[in-house]
Protein backbone atom coordinates (compact mmCIF):
# COMPACT_ATOMS: atom_id res chain seq x y z
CA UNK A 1 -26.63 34.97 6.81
CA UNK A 2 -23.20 36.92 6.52
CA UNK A 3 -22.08 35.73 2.76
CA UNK A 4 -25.08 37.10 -0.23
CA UNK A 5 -24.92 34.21 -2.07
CA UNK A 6 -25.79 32.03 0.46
CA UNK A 7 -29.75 32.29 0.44
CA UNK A 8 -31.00 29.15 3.01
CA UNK A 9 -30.55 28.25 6.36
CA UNK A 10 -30.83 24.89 8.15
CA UNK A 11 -33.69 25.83 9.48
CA UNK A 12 -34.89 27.22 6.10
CA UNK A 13 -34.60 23.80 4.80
CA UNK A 14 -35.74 22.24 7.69
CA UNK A 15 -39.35 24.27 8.12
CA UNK A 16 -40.19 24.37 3.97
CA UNK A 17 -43.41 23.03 3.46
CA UNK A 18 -44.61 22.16 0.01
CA UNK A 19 -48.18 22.64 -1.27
CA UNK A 20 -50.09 19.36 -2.06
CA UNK A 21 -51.94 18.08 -5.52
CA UNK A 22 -53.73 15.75 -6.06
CA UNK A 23 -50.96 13.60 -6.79
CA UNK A 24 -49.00 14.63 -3.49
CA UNK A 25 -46.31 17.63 -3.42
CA UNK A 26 -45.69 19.55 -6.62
CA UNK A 27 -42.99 18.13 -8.77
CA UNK A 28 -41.77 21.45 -9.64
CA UNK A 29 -41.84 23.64 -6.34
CA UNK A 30 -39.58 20.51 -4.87
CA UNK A 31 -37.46 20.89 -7.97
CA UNK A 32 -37.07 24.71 -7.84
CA UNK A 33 -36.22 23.81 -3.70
CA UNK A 34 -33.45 21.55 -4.04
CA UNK A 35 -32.47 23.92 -6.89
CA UNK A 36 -31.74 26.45 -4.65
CA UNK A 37 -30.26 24.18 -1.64
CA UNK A 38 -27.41 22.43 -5.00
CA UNK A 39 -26.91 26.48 -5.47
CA UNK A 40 -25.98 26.98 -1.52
CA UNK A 41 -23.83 23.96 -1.30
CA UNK A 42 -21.93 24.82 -4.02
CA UNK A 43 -21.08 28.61 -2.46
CA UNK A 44 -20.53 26.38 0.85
CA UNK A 45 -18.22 24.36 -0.94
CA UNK A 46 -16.75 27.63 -2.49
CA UNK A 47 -16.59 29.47 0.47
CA UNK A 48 -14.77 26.72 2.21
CA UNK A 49 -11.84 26.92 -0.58
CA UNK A 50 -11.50 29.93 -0.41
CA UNK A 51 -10.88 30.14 3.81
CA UNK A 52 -8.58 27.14 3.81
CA UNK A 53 -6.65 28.41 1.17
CA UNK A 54 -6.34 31.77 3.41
CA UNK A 55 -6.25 29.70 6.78
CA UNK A 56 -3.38 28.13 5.01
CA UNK A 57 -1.44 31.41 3.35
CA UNK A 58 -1.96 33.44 7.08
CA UNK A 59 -0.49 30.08 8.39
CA UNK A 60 2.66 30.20 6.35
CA UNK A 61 3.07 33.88 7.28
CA UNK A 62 2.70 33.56 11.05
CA UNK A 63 5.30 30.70 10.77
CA UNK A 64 7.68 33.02 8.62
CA UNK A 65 7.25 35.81 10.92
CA UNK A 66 7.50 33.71 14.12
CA UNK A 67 10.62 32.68 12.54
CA UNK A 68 11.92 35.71 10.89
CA UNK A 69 12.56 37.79 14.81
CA UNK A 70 14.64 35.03 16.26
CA UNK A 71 17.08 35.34 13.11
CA UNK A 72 17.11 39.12 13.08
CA UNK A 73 17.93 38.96 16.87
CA UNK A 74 20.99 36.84 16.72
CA UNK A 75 22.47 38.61 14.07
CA UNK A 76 21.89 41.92 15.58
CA UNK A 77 23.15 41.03 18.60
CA UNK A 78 26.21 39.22 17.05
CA UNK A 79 26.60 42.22 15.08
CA UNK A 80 26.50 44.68 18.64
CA UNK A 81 28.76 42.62 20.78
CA UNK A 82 31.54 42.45 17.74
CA UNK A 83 31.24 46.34 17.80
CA UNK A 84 31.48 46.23 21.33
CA UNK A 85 34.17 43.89 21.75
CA UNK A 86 36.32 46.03 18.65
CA UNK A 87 35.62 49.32 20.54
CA UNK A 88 36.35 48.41 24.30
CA UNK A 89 39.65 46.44 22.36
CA UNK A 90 40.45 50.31 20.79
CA UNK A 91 40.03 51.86 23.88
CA UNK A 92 42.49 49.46 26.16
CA UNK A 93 45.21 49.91 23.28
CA UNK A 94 44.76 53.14 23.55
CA UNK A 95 45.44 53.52 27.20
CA UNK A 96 48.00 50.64 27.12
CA UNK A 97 50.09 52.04 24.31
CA UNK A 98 49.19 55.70 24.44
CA UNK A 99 48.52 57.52 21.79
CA UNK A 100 51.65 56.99 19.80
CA UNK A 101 50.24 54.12 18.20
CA UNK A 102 47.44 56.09 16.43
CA UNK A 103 49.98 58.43 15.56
């Protein structure tokens, strides 16, 4: 197992064998057991939390960044061709008019 607090396996749970009394399995051996299985559960249920809540936070961010590009393009390129379009309009009124109009 990856996480520390996660002590039993399936197949942990699935090969324990319990000593025998006289009265059959020993009352507190199968209480100390399912003891420890309540303990795993509960850092499975903890552990699950936690990885949604981060499944759901990276989620947000990919969307937000898959977003953010498409925006950033448009202006920039809105932004270039305006340039563009103000410089090559400087240079024809330049060569139309001469440079007496910048005079």
């Amino acid at each position: 197992m990856n996480n520390p607090e996660i002590r039993l396996s399936a197949k942990d749970i699935l090969d324990k064998e319990f000593k025998t009394s006289m009265r059959g399995y020993n009352p507190d051996e199968v209480d100390k057991f399912l003891d420890s299985i309540i303990q795993d559960y509960e850092a499975y249920q903890k552990r699950v939390a936690q990885l949604e809540k981060e499944n759901q936070k990276l989620r947000q961010e990919m969307k937000q960044l898959s977003e953010r590009p498409q925006r950033q393009t448009s202006t920039a390129n809105a932004g270039s061709t305006n340039y563009d379009i103000l410089q090559r309009l400087s240079n024809l009124e330049k060569k139309v008019f001469g440079s007496k109009l910048y005079e």
